[in-house]
PDB file of N, CA and C in Angstrom:
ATOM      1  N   UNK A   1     -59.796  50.256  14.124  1.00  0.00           N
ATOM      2  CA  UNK A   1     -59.061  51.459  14.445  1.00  0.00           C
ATOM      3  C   UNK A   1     -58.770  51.482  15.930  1.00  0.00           C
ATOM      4  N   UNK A   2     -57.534  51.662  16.137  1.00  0.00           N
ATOM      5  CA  UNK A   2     -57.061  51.562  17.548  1.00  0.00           C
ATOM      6  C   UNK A   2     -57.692  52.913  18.498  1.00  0.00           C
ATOM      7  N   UNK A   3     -58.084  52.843  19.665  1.00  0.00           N
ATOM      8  CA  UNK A   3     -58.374  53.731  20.422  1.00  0.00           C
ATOM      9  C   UNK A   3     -57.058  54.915  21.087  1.00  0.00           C
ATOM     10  N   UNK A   4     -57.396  55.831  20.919  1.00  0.00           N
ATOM     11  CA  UNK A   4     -56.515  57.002  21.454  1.00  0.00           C
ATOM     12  C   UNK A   4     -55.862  56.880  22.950  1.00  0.00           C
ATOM     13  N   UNK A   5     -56.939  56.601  23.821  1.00  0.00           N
ATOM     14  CA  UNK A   5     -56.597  56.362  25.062  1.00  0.00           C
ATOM     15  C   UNK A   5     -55.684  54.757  24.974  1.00  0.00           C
ATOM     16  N   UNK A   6     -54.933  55.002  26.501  1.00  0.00           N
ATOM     17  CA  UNK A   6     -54.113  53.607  25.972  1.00  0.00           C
ATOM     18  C   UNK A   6     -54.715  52.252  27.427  1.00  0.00           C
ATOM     19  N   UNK A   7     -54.525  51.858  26.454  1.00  0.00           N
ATOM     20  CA  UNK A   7     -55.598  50.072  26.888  1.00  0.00           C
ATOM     21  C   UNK A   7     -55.784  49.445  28.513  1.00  0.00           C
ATOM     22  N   UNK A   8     -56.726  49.268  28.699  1.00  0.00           N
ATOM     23  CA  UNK A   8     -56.563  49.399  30.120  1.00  0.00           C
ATOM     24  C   UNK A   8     -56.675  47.326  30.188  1.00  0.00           C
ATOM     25  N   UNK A   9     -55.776  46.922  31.719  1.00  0.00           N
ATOM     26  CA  UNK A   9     -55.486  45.597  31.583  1.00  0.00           C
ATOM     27  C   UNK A   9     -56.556  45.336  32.682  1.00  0.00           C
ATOM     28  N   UNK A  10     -57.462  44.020  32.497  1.00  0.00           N
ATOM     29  CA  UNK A  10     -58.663  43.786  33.822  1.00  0.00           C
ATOM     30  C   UNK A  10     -58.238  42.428  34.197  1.00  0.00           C
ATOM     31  N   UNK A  11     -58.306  42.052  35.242  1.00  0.00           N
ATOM     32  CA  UNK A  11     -58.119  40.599  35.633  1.00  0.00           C
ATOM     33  C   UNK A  11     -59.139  40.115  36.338  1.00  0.00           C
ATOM     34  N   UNK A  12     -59.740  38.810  35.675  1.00  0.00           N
ATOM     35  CA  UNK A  12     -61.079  38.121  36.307  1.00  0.00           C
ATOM     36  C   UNK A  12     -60.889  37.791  37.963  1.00  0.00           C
ATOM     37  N   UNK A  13     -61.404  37.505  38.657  1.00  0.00           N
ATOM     38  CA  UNK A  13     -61.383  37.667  39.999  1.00  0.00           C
ATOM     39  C   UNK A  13     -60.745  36.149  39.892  1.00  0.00           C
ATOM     40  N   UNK A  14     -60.596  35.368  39.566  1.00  0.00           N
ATOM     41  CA  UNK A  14     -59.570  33.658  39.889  1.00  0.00           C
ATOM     42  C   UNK A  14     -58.313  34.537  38.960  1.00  0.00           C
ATOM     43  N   UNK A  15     -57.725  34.812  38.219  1.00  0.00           N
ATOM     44  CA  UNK A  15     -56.571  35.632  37.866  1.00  0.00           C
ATOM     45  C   UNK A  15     -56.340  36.608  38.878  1.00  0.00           C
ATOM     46  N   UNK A  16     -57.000  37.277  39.873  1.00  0.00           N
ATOM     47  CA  UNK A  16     -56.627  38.384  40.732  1.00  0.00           C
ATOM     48  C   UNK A  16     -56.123  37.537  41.998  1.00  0.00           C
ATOM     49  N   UNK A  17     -56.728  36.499  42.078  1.00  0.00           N
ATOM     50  CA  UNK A  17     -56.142  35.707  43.484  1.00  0.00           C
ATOM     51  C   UNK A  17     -54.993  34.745  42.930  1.00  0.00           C
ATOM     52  N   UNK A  18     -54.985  34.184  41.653  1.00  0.00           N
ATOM     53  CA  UNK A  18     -53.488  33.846  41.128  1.00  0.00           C
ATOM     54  C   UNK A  18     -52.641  34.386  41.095  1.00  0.00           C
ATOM     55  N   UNK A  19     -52.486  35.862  40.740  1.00  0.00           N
ATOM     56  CA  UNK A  19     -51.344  37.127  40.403  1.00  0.00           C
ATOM     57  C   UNK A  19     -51.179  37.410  42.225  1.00  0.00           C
ATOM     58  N   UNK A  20     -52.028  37.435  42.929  1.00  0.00           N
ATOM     59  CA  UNK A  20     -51.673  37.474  44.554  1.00  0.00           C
ATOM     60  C   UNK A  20     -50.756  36.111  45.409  1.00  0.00           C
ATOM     61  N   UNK A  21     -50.600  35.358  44.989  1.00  0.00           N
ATOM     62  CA  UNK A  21     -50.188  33.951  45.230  1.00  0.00           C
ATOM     63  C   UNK A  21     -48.670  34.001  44.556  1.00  0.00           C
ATOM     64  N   UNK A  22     -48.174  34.904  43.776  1.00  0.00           N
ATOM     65  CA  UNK A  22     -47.005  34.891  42.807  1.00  0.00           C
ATOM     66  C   UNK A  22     -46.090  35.385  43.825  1.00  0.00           C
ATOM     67  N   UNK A  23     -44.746  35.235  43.513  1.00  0.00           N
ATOM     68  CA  UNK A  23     -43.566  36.034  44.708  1.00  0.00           C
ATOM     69  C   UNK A  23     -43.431  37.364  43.638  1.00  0.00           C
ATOM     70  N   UNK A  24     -43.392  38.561  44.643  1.00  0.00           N
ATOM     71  CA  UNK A  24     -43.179  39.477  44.169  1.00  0.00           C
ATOM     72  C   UNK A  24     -42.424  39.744  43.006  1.00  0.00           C
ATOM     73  N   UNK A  25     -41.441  39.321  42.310  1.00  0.00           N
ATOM     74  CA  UNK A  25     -40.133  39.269  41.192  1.00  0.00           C
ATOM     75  C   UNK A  25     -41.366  39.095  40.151  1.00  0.00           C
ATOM     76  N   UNK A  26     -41.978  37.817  40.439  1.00  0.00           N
ATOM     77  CA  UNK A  26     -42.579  37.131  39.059  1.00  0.00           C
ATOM     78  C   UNK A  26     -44.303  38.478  38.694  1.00  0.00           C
ATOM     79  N   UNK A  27     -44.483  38.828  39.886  1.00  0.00           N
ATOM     80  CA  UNK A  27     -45.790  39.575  39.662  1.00  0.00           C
ATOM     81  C   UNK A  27     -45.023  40.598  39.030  1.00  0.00           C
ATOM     82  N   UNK A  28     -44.044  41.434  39.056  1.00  0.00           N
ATOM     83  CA  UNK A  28     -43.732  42.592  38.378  1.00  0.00           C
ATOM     84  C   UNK A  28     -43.547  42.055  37.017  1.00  0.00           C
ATOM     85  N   UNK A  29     -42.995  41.050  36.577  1.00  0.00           N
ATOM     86  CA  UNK A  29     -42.359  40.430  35.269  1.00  0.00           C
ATOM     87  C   UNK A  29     -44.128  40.477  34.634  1.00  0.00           C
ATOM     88  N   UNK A  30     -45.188  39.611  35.393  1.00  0.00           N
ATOM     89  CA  UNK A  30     -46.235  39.397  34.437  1.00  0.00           C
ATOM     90  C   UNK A  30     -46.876  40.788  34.733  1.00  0.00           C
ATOM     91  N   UNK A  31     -47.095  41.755  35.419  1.00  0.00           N
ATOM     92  CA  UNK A  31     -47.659  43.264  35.004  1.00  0.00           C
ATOM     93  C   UNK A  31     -46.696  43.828  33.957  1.00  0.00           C
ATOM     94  N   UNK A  32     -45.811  43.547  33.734  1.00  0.00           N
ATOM     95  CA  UNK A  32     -44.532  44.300  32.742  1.00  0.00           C
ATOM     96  C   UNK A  32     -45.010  43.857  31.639  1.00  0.00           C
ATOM     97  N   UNK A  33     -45.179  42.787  31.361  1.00  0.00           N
ATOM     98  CA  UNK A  33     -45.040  41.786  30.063  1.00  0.00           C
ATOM     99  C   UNK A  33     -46.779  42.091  29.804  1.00  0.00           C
ATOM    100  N   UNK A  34     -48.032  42.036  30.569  1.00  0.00           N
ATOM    101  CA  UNK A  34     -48.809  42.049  30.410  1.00  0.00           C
ATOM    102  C   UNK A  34     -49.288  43.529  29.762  1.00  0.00           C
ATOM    103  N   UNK A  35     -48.823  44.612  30.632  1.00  0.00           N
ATOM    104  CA  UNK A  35     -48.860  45.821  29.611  1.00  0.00           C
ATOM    105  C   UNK A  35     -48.088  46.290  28.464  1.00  0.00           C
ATOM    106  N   UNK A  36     -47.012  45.501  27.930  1.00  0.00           N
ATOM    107  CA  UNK A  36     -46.280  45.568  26.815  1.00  0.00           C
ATOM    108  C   UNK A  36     -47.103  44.761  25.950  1.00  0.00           C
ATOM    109  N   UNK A  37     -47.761  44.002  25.940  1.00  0.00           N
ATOM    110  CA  UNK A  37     -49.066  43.082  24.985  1.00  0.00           C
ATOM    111  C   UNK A  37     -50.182  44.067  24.930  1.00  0.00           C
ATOM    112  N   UNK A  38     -50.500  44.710  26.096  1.00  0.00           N
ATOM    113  CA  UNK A  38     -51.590  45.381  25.573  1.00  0.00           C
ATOM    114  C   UNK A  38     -51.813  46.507  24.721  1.00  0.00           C
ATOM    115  N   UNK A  39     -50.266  47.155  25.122  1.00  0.00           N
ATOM    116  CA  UNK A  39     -50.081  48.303  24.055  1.00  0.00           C
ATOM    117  C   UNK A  39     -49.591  48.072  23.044  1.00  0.00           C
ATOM    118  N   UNK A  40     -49.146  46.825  22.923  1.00  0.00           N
ATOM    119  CA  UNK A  40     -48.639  46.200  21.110  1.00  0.00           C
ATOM    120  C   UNK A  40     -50.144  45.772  20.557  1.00  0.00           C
ATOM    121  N   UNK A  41     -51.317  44.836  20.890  1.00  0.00           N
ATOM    122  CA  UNK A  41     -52.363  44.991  20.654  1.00  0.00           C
ATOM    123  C   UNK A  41     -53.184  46.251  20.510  1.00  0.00           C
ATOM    124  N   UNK A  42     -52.821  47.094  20.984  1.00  0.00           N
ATOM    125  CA  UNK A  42     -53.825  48.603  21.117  1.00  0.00           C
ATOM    126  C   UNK A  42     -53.417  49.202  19.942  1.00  0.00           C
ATOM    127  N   UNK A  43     -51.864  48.976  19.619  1.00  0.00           N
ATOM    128  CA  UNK A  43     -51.200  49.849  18.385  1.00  0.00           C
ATOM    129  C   UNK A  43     -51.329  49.600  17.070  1.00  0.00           C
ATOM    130  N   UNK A  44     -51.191  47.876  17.501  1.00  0.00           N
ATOM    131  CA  UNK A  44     -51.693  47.218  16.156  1.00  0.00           C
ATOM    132  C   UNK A  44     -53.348  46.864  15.603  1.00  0.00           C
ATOM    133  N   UNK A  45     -54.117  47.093  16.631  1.00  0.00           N
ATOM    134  CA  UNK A  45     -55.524  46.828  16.757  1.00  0.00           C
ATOM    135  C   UNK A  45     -55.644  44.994  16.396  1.00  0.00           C
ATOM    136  N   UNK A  46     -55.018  44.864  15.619  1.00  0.00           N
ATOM    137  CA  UNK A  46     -55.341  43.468  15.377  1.00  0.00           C
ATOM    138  C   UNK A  46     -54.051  42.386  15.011  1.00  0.00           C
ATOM    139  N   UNK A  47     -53.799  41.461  15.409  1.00  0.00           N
ATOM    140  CA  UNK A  47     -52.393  40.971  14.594  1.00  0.00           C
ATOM    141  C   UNK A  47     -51.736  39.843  15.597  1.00  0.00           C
ATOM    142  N   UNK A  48     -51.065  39.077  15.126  1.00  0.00           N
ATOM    143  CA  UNK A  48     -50.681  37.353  15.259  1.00  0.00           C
ATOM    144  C   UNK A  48     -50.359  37.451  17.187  1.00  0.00           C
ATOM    145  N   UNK A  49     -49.313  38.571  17.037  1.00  0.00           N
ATOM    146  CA  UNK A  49     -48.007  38.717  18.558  1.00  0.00           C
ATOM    147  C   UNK A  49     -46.881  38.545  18.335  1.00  0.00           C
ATOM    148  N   UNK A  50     -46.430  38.405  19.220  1.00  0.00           N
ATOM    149  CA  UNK A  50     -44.728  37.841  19.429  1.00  0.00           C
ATOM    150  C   UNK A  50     -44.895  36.575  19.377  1.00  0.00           C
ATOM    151  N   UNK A  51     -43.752  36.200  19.127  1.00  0.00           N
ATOM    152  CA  UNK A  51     -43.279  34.628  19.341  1.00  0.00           C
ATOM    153  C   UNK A  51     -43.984  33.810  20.847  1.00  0.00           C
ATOM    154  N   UNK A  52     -43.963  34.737  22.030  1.00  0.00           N
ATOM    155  CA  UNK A  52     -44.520  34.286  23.311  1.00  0.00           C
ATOM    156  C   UNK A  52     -46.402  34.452  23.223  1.00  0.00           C
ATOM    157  N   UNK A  53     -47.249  34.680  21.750  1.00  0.00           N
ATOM    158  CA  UNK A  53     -48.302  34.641  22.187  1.00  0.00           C
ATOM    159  C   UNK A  53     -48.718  33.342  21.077  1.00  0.00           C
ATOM    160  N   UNK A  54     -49.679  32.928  21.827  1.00  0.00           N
ATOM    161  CA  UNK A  54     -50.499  31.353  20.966  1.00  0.00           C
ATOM    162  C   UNK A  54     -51.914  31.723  21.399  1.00  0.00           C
ATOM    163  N   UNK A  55     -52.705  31.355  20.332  1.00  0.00           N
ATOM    164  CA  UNK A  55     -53.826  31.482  20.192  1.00  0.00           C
ATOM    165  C   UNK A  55     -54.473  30.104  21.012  1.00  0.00           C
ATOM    166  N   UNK A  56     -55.210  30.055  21.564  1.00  0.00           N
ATOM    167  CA  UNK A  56     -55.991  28.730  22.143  1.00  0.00           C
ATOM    168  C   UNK A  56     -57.180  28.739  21.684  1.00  0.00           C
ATOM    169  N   UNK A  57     -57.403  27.676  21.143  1.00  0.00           N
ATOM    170  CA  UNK A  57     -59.085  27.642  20.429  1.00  0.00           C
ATOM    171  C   UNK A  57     -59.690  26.224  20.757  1.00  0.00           C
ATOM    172  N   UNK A  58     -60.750  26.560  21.376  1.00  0.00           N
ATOM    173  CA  UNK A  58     -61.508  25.575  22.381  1.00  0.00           C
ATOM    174  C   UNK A  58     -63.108  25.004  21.363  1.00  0.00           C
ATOM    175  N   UNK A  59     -63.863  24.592  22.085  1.00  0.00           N
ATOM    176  CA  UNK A  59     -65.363  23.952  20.874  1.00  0.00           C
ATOM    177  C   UNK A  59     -65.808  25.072  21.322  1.00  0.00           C
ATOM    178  N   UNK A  60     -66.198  25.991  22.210  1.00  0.00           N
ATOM    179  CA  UNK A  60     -67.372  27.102  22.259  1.00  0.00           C
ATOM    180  C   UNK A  60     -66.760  28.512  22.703  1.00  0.00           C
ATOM    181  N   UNK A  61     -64.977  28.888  22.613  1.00  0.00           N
ATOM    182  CA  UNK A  61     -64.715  29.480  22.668  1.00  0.00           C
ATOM    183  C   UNK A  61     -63.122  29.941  22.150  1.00  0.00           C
ATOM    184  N   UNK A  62     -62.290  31.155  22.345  1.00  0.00           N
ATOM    185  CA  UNK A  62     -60.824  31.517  21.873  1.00  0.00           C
ATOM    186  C   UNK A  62     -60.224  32.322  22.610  1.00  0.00           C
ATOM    187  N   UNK A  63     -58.897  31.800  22.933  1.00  0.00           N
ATOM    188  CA  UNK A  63     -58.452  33.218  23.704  1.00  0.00           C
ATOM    189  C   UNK A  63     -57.139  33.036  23.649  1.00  0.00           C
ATOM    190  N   UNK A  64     -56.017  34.421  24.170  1.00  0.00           N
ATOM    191  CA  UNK A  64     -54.540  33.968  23.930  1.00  0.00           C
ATOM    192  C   UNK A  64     -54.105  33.427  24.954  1.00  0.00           C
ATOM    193  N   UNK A  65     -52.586  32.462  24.600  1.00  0.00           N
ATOM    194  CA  UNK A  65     -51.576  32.632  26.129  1.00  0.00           C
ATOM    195  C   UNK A  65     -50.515  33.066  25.590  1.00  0.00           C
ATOM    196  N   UNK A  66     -49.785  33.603  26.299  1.00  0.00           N
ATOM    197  CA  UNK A  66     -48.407  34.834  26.495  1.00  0.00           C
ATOM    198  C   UNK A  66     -47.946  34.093  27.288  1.00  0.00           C
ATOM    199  N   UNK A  67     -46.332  33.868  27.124  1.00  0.00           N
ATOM    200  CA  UNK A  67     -45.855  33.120  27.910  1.00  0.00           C
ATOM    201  C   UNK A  67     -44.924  34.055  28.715  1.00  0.00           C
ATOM    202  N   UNK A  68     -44.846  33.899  30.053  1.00  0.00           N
ATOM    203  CA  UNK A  68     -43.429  35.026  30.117  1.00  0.00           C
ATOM    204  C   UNK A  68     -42.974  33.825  31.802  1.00  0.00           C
ATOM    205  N   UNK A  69     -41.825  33.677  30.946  1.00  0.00           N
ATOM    206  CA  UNK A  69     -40.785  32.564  31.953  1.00  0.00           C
ATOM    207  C   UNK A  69     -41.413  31.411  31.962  1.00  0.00           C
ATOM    208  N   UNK A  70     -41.227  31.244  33.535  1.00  0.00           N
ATOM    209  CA  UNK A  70     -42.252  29.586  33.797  1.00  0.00           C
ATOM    210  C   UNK A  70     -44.063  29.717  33.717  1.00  0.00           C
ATOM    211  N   UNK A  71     -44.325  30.970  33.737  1.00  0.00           N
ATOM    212  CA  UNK A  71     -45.902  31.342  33.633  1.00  0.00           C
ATOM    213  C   UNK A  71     -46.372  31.644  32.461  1.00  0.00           C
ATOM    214  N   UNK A  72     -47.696  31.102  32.703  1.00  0.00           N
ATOM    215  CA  UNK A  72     -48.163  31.721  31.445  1.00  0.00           C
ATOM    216  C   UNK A  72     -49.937  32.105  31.974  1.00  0.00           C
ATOM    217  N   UNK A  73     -49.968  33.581  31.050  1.00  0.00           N
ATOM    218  CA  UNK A  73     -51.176  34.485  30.994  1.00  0.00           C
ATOM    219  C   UNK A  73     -52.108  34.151  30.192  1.00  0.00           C
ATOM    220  N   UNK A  74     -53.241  33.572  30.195  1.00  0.00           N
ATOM    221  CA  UNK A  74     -54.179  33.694  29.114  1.00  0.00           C
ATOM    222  C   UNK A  74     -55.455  35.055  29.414  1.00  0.00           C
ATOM    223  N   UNK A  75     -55.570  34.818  28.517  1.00  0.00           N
ATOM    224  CA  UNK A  75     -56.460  36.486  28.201  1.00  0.00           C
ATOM    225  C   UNK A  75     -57.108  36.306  26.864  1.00  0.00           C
ATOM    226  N   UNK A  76     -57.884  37.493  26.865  1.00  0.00           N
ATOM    227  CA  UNK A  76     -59.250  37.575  25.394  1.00  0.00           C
ATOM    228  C   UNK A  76     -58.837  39.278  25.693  1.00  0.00           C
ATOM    229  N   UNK A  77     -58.614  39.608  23.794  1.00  0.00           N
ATOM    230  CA  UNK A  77     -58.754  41.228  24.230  1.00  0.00           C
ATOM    231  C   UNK A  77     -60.243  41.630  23.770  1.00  0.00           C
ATOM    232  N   UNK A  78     -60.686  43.115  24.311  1.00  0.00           N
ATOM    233  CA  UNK A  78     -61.704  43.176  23.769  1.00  0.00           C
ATOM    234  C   UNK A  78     -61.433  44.369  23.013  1.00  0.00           C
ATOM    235  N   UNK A  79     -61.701  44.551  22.049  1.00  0.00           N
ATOM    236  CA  UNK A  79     -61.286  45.445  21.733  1.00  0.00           C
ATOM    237  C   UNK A  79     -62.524  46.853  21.372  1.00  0.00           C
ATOM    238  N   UNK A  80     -63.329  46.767  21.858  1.00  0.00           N
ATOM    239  CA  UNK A  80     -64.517  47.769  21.697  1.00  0.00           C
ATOM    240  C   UNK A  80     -64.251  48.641  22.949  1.00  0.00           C
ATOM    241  N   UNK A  81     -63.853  47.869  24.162  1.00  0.00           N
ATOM    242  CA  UNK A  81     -63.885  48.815  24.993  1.00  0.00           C
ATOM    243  C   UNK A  81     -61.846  49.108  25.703  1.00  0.00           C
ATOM    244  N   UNK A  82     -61.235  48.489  24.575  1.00  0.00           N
ATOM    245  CA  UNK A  82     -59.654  48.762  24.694  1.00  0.00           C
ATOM    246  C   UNK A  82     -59.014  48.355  25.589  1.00  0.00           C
ATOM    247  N   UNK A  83     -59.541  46.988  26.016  1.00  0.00           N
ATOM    248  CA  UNK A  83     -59.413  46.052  27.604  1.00  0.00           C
ATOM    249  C   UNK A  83     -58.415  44.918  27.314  1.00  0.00           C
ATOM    250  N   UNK A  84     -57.623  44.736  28.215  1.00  0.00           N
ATOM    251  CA  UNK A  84     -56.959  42.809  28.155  1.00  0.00           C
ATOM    252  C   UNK A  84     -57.837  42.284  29.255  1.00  0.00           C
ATOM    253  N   UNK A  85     -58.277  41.537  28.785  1.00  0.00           N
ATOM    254  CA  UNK A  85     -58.948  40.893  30.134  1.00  0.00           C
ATOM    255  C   UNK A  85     -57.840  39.457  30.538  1.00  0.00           C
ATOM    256  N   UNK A  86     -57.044  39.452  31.711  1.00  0.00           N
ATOM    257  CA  UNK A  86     -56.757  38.127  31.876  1.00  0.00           C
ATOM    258  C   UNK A  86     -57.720  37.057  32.537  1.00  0.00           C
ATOM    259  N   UNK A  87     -57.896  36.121  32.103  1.00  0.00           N
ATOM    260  CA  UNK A  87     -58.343  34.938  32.422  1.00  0.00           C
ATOM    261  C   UNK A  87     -57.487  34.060  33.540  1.00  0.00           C
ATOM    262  N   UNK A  88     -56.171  33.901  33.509  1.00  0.00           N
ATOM    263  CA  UNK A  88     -55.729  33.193  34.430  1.00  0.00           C
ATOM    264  C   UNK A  88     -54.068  33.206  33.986  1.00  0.00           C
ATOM    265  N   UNK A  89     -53.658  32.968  35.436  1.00  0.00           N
ATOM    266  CA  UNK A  89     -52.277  33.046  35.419  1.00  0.00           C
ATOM    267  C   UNK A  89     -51.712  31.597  36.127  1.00  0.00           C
ATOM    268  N   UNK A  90     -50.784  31.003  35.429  1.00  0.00           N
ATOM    269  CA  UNK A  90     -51.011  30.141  36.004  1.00  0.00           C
ATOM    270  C   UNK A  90     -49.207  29.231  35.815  1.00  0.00           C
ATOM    271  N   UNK A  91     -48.564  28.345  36.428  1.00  0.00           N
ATOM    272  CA  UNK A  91     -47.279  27.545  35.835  1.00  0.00           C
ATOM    273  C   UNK A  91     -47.793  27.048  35.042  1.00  0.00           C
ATOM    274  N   UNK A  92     -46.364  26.874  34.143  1.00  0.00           N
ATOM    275  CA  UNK A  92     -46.958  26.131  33.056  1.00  0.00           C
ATOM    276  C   UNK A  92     -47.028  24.710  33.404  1.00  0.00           C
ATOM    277  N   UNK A  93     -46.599  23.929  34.302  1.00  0.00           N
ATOM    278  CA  UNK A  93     -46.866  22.415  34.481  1.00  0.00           C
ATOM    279  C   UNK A  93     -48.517  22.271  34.785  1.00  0.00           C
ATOM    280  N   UNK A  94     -48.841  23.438  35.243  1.00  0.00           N
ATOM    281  CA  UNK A  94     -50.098  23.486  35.627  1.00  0.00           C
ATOM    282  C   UNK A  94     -51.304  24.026  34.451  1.00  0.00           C
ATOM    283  N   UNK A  95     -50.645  24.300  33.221  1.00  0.00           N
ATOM    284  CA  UNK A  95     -51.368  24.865  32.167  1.00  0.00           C
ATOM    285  C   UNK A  95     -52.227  23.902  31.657  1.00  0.00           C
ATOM    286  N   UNK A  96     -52.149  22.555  31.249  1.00  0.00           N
ATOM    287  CA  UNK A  96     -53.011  21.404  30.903  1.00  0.00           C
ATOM    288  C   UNK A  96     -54.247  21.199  31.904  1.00  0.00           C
ATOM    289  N   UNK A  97     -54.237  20.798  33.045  1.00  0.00           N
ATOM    290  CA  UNK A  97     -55.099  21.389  33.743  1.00  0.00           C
ATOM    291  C   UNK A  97     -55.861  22.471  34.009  1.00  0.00           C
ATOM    292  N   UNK A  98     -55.431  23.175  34.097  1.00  0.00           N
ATOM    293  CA  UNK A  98     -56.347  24.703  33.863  1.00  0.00           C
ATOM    294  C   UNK A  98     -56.935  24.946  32.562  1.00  0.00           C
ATOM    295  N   UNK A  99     -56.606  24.189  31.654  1.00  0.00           N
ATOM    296  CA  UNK A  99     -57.335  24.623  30.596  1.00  0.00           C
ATOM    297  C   UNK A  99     -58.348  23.506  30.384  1.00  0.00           C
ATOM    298  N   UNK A 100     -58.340  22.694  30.499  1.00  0.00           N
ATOM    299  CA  UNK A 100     -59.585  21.483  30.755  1.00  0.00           C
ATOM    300  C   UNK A 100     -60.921  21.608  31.324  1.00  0.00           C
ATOM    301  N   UNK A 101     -60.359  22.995  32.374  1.00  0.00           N
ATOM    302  CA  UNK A 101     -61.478  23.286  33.219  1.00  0.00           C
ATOM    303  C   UNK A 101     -62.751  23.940  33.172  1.00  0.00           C
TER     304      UNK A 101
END
């Protein structure tokens, strides 16, 4: 059951110094895009995404990426306490790497 209040977005401290490193244009695009996921997750409580979200499933863990342009967001929602947590923001040439890590 989806929570009343509407979803609040957290970014891990290596996602807070990535989203600072972005040129201004692209940081508004991924706060835009990032709270339009969270309130489509909050509404739906549970469910696949858009076409721009993929599930990533690792040996000891899962989480999404959202693609929006040349970047892409990965994140885990939680949904007990009505959170996106991003994990990292990152180009995508640079996405294979970052996820290795």
């Amino acid at each position: 059951m989806a929570s009343a209040s509407s979803p609040d977005i957290q970014l891990s401290r290596a996602a807070a110094r990535q989203f600072k490193k972005l040129p201004v244009e692209v940081r508004t695009r991924v706060r835009k895009a990032l709270a339009r996921e969270a309130e489509r997750i909050a509404g739906a409580s549970r469910g696949r995404g858009g076409k721009s979200v993929k599930t990533i499933r690792g040996r000891s863990d899962q989480f999404r990426r959202l693609r929006i342009g040349e970047y892409r967001a990965m994140f885990d929602w939680i949904e007990e306490d009505n959170v996106l947590l991003v994990l990292g923001i990152v180009h995508r040439r640079d996405l294979e790497s970052w996820l290795r890590r």
